[in-house]
PDB file of N, CA and C in Angstrom:
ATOM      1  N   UNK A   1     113.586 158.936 107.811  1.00  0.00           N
ATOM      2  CA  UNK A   1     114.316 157.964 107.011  1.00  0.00           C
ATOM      3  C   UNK A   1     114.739 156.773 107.875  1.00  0.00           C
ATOM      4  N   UNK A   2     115.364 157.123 108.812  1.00  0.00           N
ATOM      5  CA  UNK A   2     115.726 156.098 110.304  1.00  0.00           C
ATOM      6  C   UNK A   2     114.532 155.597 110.500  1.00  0.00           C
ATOM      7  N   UNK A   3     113.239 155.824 110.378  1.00  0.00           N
ATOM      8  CA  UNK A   3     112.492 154.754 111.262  1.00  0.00           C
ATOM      9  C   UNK A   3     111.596 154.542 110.387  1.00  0.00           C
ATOM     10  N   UNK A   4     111.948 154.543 108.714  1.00  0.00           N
ATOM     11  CA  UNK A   4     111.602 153.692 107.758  1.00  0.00           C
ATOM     12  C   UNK A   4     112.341 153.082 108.101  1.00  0.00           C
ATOM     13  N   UNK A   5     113.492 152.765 107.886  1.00  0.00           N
ATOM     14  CA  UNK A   5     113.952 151.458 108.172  1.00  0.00           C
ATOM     15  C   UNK A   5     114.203 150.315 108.831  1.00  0.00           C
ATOM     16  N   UNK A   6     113.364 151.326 109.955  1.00  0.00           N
ATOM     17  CA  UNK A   6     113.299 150.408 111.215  1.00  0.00           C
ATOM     18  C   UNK A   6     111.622 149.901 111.074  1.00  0.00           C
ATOM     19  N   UNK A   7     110.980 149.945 110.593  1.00  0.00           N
ATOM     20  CA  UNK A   7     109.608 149.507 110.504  1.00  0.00           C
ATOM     21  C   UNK A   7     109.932 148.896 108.513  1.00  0.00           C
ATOM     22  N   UNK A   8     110.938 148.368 107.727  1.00  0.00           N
ATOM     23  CA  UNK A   8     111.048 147.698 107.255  1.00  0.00           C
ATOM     24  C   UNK A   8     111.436 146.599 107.765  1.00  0.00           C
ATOM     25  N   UNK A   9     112.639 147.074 108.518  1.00  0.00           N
ATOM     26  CA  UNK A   9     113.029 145.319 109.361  1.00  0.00           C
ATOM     27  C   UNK A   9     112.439 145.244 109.920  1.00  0.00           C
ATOM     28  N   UNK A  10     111.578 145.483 110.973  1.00  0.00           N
ATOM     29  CA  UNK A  10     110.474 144.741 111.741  1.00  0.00           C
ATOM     30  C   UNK A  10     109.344 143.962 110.619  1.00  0.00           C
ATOM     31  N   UNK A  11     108.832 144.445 109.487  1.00  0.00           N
ATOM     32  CA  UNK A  11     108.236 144.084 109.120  1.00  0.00           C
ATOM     33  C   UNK A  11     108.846 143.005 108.324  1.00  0.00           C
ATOM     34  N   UNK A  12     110.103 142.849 107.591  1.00  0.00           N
ATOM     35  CA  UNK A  12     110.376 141.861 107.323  1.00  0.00           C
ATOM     36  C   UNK A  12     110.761 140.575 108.523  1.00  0.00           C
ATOM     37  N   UNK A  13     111.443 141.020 109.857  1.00  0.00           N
ATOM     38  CA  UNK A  13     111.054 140.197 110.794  1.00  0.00           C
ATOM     39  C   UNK A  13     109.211 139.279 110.997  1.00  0.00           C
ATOM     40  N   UNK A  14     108.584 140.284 111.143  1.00  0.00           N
ATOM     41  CA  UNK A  14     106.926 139.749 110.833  1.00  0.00           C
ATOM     42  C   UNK A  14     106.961 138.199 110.013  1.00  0.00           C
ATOM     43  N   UNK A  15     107.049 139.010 108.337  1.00  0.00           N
ATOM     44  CA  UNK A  15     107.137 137.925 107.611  1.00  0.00           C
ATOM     45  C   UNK A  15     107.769 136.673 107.956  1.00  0.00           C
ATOM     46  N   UNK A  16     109.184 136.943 108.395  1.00  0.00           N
ATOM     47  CA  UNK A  16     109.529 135.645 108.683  1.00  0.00           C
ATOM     48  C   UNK A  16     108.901 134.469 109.312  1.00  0.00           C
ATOM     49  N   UNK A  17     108.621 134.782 110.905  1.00  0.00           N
ATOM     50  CA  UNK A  17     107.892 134.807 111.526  1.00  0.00           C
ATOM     51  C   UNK A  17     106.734 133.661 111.249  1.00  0.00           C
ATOM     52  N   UNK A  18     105.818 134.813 110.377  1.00  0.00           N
ATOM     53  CA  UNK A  18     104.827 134.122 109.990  1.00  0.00           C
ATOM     54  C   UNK A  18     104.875 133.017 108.949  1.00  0.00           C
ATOM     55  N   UNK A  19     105.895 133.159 108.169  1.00  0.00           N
ATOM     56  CA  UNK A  19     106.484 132.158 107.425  1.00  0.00           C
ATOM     57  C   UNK A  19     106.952 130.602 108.391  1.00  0.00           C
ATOM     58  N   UNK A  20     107.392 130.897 109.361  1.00  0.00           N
ATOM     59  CA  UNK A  20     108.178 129.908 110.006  1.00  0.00           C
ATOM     60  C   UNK A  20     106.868 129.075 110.643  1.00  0.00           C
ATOM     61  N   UNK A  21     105.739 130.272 111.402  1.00  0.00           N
ATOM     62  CA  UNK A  21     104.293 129.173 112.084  1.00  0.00           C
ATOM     63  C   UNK A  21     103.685 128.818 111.149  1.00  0.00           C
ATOM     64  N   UNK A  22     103.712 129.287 109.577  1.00  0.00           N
ATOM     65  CA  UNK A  22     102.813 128.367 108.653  1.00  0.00           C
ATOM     66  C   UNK A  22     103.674 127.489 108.330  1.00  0.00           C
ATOM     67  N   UNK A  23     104.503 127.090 108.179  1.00  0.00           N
ATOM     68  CA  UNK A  23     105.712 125.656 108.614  1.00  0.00           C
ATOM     69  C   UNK A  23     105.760 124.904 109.077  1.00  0.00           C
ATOM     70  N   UNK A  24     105.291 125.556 110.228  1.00  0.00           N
ATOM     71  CA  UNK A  24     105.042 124.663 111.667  1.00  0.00           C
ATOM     72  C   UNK A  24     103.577 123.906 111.819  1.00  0.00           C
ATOM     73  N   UNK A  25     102.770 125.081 111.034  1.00  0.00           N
ATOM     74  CA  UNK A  25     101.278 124.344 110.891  1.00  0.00           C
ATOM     75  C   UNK A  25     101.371 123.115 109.669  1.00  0.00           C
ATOM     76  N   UNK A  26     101.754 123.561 108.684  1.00  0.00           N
ATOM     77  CA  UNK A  26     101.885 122.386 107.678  1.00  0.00           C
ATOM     78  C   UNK A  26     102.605 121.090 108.602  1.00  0.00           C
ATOM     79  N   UNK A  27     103.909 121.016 109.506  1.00  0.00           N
ATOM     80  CA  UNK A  27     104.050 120.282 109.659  1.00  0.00           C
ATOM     81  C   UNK A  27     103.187 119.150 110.670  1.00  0.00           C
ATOM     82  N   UNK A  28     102.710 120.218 111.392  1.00  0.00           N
ATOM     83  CA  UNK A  28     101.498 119.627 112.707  1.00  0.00           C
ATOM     84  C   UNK A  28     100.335 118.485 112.043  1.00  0.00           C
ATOM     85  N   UNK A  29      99.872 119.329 111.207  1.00  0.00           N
ATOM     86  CA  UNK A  29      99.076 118.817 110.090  1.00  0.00           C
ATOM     87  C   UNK A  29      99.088 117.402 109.368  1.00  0.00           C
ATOM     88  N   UNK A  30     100.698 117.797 109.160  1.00  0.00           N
ATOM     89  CA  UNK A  30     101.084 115.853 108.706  1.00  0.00           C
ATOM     90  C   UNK A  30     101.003 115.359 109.360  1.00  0.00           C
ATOM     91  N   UNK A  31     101.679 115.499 111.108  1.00  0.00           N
ATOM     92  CA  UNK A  31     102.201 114.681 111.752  1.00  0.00           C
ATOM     93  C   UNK A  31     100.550 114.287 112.120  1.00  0.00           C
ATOM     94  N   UNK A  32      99.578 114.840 112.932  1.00  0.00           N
ATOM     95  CA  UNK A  32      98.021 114.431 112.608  1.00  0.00           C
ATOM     96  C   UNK A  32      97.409 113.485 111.717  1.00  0.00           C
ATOM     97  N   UNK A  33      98.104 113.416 110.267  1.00  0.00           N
ATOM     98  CA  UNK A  33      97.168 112.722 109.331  1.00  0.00           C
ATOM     99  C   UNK A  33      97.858 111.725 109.622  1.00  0.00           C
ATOM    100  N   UNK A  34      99.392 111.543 109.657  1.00  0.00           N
ATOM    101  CA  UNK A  34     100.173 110.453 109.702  1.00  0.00           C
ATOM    102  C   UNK A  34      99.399 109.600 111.307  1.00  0.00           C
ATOM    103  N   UNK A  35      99.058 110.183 112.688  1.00  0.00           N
ATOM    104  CA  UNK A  35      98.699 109.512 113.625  1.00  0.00           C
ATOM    105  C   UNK A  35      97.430 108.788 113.383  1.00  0.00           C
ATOM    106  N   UNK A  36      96.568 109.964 112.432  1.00  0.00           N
ATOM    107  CA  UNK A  36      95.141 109.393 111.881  1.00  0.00           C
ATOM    108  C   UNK A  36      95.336 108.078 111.664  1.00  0.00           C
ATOM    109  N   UNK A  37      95.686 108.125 110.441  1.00  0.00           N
ATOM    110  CA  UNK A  37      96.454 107.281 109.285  1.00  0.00           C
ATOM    111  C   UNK A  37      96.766 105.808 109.973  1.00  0.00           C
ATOM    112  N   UNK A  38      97.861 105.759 111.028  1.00  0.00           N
ATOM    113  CA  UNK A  38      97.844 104.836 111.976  1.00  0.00           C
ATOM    114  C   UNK A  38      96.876 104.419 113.262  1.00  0.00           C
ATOM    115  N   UNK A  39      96.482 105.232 113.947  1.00  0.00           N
ATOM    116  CA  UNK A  39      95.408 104.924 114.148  1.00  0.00           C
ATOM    117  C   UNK A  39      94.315 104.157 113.799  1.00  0.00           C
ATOM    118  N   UNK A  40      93.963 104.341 112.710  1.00  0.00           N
ATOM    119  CA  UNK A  40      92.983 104.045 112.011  1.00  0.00           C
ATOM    120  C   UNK A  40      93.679 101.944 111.777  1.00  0.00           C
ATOM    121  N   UNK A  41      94.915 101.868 111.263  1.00  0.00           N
ATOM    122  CA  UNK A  41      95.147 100.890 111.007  1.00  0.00           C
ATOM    123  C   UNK A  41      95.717  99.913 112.355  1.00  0.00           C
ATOM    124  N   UNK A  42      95.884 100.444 113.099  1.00  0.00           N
ATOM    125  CA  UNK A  42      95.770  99.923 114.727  1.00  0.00           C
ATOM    126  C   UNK A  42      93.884  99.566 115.179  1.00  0.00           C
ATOM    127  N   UNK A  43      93.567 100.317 114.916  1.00  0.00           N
ATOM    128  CA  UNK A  43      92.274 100.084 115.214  1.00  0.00           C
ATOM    129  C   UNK A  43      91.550  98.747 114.487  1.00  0.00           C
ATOM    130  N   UNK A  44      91.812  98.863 113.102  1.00  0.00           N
ATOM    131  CA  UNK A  44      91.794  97.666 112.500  1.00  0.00           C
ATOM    132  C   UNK A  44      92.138  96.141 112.511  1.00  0.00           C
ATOM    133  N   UNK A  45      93.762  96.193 112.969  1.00  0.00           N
ATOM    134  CA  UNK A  45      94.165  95.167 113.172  1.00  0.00           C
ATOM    135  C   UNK A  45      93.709  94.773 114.911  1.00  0.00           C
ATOM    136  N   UNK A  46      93.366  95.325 115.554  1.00  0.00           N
ATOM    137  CA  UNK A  46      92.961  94.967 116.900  1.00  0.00           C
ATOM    138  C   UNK A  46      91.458  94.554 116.743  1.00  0.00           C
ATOM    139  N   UNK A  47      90.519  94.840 115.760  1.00  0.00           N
ATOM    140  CA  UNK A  47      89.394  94.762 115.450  1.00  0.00           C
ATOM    141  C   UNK A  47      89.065  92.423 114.524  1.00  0.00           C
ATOM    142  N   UNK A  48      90.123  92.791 114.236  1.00  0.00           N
ATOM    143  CA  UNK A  48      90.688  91.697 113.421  1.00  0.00           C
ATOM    144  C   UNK A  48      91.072  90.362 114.631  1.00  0.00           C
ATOM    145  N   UNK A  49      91.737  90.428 115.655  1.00  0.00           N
ATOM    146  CA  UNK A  49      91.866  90.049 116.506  1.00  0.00           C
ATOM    147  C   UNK A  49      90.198  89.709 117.469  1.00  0.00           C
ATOM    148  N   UNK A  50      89.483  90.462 117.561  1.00  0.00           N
ATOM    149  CA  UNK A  50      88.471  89.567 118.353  1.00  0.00           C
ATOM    150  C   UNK A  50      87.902  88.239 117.957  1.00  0.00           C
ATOM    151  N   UNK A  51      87.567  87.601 119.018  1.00  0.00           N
ATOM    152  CA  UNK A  51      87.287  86.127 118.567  1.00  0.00           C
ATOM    153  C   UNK A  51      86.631  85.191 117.717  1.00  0.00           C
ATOM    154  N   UNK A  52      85.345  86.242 117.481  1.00  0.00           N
ATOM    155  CA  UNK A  52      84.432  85.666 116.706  1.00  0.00           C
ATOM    156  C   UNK A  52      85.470  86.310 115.169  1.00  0.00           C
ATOM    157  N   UNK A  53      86.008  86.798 114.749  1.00  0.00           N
ATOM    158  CA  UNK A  53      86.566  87.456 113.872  1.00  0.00           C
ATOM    159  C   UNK A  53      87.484  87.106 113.481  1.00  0.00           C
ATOM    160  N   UNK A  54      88.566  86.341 114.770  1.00  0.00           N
ATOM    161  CA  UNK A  54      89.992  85.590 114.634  1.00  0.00           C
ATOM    162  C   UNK A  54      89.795  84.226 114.191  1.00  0.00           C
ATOM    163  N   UNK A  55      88.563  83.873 114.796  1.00  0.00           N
ATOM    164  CA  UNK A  55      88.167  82.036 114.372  1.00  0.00           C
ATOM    165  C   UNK A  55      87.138  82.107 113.054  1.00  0.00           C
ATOM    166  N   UNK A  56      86.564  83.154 112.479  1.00  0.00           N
ATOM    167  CA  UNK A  56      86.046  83.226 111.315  1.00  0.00           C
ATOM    168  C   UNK A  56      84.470  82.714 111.628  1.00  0.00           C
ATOM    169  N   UNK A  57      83.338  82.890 112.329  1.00  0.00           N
ATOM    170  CA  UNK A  57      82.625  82.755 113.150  1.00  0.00           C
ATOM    171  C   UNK A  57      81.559  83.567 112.405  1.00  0.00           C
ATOM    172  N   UNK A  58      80.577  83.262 111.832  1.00  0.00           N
ATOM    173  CA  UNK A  58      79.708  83.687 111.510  1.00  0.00           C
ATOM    174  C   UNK A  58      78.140  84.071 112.334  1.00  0.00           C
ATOM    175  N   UNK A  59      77.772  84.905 113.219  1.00  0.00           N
ATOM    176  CA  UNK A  59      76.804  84.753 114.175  1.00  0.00           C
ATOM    177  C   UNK A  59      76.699  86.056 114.757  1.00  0.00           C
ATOM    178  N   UNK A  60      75.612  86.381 115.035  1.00  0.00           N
ATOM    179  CA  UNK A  60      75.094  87.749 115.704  1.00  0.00           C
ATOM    180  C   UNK A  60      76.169  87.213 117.418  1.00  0.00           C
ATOM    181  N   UNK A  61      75.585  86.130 118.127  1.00  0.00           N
ATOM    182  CA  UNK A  61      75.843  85.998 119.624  1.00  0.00           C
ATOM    183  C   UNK A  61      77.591  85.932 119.419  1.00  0.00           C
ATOM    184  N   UNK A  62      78.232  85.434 118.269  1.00  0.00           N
ATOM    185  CA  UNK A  62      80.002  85.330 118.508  1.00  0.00           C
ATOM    186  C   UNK A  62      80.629  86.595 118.597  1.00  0.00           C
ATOM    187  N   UNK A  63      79.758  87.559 118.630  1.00  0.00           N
ATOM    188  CA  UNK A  63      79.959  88.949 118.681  1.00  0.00           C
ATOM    189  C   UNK A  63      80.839  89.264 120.443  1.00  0.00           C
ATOM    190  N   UNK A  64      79.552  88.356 120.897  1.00  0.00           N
ATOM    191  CA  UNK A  64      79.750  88.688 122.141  1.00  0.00           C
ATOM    192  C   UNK A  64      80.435  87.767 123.490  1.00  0.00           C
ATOM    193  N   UNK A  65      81.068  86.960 122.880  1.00  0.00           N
ATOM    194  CA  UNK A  65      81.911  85.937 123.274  1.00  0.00           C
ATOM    195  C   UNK A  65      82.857  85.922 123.761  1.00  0.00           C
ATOM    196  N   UNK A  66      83.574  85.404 124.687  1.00  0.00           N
ATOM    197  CA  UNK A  66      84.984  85.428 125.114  1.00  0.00           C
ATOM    198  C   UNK A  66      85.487  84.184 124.013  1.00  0.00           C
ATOM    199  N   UNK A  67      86.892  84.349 124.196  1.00  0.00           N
ATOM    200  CA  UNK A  67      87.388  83.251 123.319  1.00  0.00           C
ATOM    201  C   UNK A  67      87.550  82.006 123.564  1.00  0.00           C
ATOM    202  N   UNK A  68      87.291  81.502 125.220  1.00  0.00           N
ATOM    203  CA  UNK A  68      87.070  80.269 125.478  1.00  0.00           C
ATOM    204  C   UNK A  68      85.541  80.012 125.338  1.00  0.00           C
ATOM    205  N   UNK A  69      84.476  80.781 125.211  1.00  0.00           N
ATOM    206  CA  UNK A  69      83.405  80.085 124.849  1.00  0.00           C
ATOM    207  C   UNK A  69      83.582  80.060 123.089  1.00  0.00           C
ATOM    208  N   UNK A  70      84.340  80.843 122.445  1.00  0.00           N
ATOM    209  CA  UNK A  70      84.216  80.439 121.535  1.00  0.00           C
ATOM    210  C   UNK A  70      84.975  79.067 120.953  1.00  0.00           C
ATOM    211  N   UNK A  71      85.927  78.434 121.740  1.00  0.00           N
ATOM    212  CA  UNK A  71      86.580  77.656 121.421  1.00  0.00           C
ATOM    213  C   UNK A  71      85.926  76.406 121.826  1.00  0.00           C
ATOM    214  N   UNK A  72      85.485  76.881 123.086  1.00  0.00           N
ATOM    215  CA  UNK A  72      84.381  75.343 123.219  1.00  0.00           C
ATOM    216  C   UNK A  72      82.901  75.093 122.505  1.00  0.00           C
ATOM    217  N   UNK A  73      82.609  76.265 121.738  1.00  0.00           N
ATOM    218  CA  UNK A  73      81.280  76.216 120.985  1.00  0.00           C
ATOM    219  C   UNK A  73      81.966  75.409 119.459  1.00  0.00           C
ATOM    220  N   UNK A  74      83.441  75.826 119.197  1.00  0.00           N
ATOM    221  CA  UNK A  74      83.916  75.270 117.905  1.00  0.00           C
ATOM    222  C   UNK A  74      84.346  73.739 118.447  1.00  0.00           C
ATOM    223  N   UNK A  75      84.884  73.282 119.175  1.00  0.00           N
ATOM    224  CA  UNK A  75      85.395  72.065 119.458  1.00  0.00           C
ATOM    225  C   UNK A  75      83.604  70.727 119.634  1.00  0.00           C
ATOM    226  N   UNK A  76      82.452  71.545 120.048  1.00  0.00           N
ATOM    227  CA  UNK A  76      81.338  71.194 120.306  1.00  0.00           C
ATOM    228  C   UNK A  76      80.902  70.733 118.912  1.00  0.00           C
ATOM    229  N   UNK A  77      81.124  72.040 118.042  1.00  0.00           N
ATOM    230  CA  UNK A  77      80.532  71.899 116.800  1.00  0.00           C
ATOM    231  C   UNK A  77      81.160  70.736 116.380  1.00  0.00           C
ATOM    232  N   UNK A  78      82.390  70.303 116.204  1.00  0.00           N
ATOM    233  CA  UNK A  78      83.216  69.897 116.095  1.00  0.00           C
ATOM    234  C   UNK A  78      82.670  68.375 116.095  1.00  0.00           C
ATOM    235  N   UNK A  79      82.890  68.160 117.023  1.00  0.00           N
ATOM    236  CA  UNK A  79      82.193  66.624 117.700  1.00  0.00           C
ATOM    237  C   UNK A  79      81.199  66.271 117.846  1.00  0.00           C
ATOM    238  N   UNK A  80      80.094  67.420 117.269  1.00  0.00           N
ATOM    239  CA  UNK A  80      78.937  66.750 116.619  1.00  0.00           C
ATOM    240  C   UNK A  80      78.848  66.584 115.190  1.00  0.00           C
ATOM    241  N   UNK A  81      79.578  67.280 114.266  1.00  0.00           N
ATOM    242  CA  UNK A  81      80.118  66.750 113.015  1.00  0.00           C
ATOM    243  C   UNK A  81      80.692  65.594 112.882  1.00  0.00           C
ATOM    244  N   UNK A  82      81.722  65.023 113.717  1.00  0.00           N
ATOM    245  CA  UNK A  82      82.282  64.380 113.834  1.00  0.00           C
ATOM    246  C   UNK A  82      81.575  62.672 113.901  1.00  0.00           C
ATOM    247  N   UNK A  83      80.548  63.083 114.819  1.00  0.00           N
ATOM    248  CA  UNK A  83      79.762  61.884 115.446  1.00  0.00           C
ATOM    249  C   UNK A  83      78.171  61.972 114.141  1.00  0.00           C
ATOM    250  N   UNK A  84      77.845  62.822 113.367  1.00  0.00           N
ATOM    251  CA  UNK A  84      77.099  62.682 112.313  1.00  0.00           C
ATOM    252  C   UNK A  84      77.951  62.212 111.142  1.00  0.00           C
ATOM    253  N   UNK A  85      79.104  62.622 111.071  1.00  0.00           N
ATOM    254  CA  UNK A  85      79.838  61.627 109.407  1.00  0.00           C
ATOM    255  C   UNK A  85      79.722  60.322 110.188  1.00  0.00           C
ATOM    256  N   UNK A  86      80.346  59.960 111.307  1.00  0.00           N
ATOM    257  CA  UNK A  86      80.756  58.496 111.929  1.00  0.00           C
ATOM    258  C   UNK A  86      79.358  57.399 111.756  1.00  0.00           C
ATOM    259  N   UNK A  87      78.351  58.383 111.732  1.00  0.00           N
ATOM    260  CA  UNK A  87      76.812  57.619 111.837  1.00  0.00           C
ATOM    261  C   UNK A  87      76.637  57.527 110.447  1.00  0.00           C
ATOM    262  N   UNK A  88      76.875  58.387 109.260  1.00  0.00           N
ATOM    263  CA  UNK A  88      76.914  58.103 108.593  1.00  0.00           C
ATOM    264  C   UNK A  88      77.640  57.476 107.245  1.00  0.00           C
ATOM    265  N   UNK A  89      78.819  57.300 108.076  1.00  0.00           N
ATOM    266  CA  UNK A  89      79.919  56.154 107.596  1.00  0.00           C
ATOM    267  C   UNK A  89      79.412  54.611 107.887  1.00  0.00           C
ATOM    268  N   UNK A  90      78.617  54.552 109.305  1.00  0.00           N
ATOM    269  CA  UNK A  90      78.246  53.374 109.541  1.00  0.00           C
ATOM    270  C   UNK A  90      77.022  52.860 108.751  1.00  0.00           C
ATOM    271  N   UNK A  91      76.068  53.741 108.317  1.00  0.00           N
ATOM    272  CA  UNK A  91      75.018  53.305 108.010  1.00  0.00           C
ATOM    273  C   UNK A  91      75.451  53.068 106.242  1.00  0.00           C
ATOM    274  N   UNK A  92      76.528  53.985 105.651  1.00  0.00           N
ATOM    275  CA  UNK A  92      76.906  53.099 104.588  1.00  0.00           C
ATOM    276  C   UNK A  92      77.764  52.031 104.517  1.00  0.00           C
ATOM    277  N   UNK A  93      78.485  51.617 105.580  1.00  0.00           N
ATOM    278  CA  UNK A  93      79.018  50.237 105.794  1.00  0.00           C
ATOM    279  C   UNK A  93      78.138  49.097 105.686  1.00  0.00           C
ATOM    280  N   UNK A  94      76.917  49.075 106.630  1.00  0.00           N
ATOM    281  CA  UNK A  94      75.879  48.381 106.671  1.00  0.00           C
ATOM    282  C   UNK A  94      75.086  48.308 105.604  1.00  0.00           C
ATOM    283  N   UNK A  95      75.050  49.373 104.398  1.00  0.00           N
ATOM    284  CA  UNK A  95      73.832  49.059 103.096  1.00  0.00           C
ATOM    285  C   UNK A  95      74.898  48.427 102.312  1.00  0.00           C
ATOM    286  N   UNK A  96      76.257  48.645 102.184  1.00  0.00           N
ATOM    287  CA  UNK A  96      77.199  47.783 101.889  1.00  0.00           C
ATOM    288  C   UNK A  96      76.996  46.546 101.663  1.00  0.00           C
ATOM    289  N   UNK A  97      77.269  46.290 103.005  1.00  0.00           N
ATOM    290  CA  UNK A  97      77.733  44.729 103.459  1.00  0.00           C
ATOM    291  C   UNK A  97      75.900  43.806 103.069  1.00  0.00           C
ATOM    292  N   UNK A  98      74.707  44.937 103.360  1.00  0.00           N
ATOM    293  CA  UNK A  98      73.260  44.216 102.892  1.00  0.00           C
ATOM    294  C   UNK A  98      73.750  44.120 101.325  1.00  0.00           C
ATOM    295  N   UNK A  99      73.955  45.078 100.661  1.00  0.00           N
ATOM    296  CA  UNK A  99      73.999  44.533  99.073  1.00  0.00           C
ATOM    297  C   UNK A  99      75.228  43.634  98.811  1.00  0.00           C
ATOM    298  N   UNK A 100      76.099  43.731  99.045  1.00  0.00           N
ATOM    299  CA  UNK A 100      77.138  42.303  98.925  1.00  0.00           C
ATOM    300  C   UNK A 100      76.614  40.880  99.165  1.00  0.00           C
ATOM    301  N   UNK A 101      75.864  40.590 100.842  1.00  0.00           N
ATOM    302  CA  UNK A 101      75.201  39.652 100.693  1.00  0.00           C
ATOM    303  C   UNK A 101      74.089  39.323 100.228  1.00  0.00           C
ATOM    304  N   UNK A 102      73.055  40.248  99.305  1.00  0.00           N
ATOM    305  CA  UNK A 102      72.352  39.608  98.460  1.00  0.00           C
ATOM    306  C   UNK A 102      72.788  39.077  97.223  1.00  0.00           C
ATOM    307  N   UNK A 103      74.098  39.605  96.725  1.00  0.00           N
ATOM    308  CA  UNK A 103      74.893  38.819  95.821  1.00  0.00           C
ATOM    309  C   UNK A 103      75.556  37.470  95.951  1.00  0.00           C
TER     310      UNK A 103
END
């Protein structure tokens, strides 16, 4: 009778027990998805940050760029846009000023 009852409380000790590490696993578990979870969105926003990506850069080679070549490939682009409207601001100044003075 004595050591039924002593191999009930042990066994309800057990249970506990095992109750308390599946607790502990559920909580492990979150804390995992939750690091995933961030992870994942760290990874992203650092992904977001490279150069060809930060300046909006469309190109296989901006892949592989530091951000001062990318800044001098945009400032380049830049000032050859710049110097094609200017040429072609001038050349409609000039068909201008030809059709005014044939009037």
């Amino acid at each position: 009778r004595l050591l039924q009852v002593e191999v009930e409380q042990v066994a309800q000790k057990l249970a506990a027990k095992r109750q308390e590490h599946q607790s502990l696993l559920r909580e492990r578990e979150l804390a995992v998805q939750t690091h995933r979870t961030s992870s994942a969105a760290m990874e992203q926003e650092l992904q977001e940050l490279c150069p060809s990506k930060f300046y909006r850069i469309v190109g296989a080679a901006a892949n592989h760029m530091t951000e001062h070549e990318v800044l001098a490939s945009l400032k380049a682009s830049a000032a050859a846009l710049q110097s094609h409207s200017m040429g072609l601001l001038e050349a409609q100044e000039k068909a201008t000023a030809r059709r005014q003075s044939k009037l």
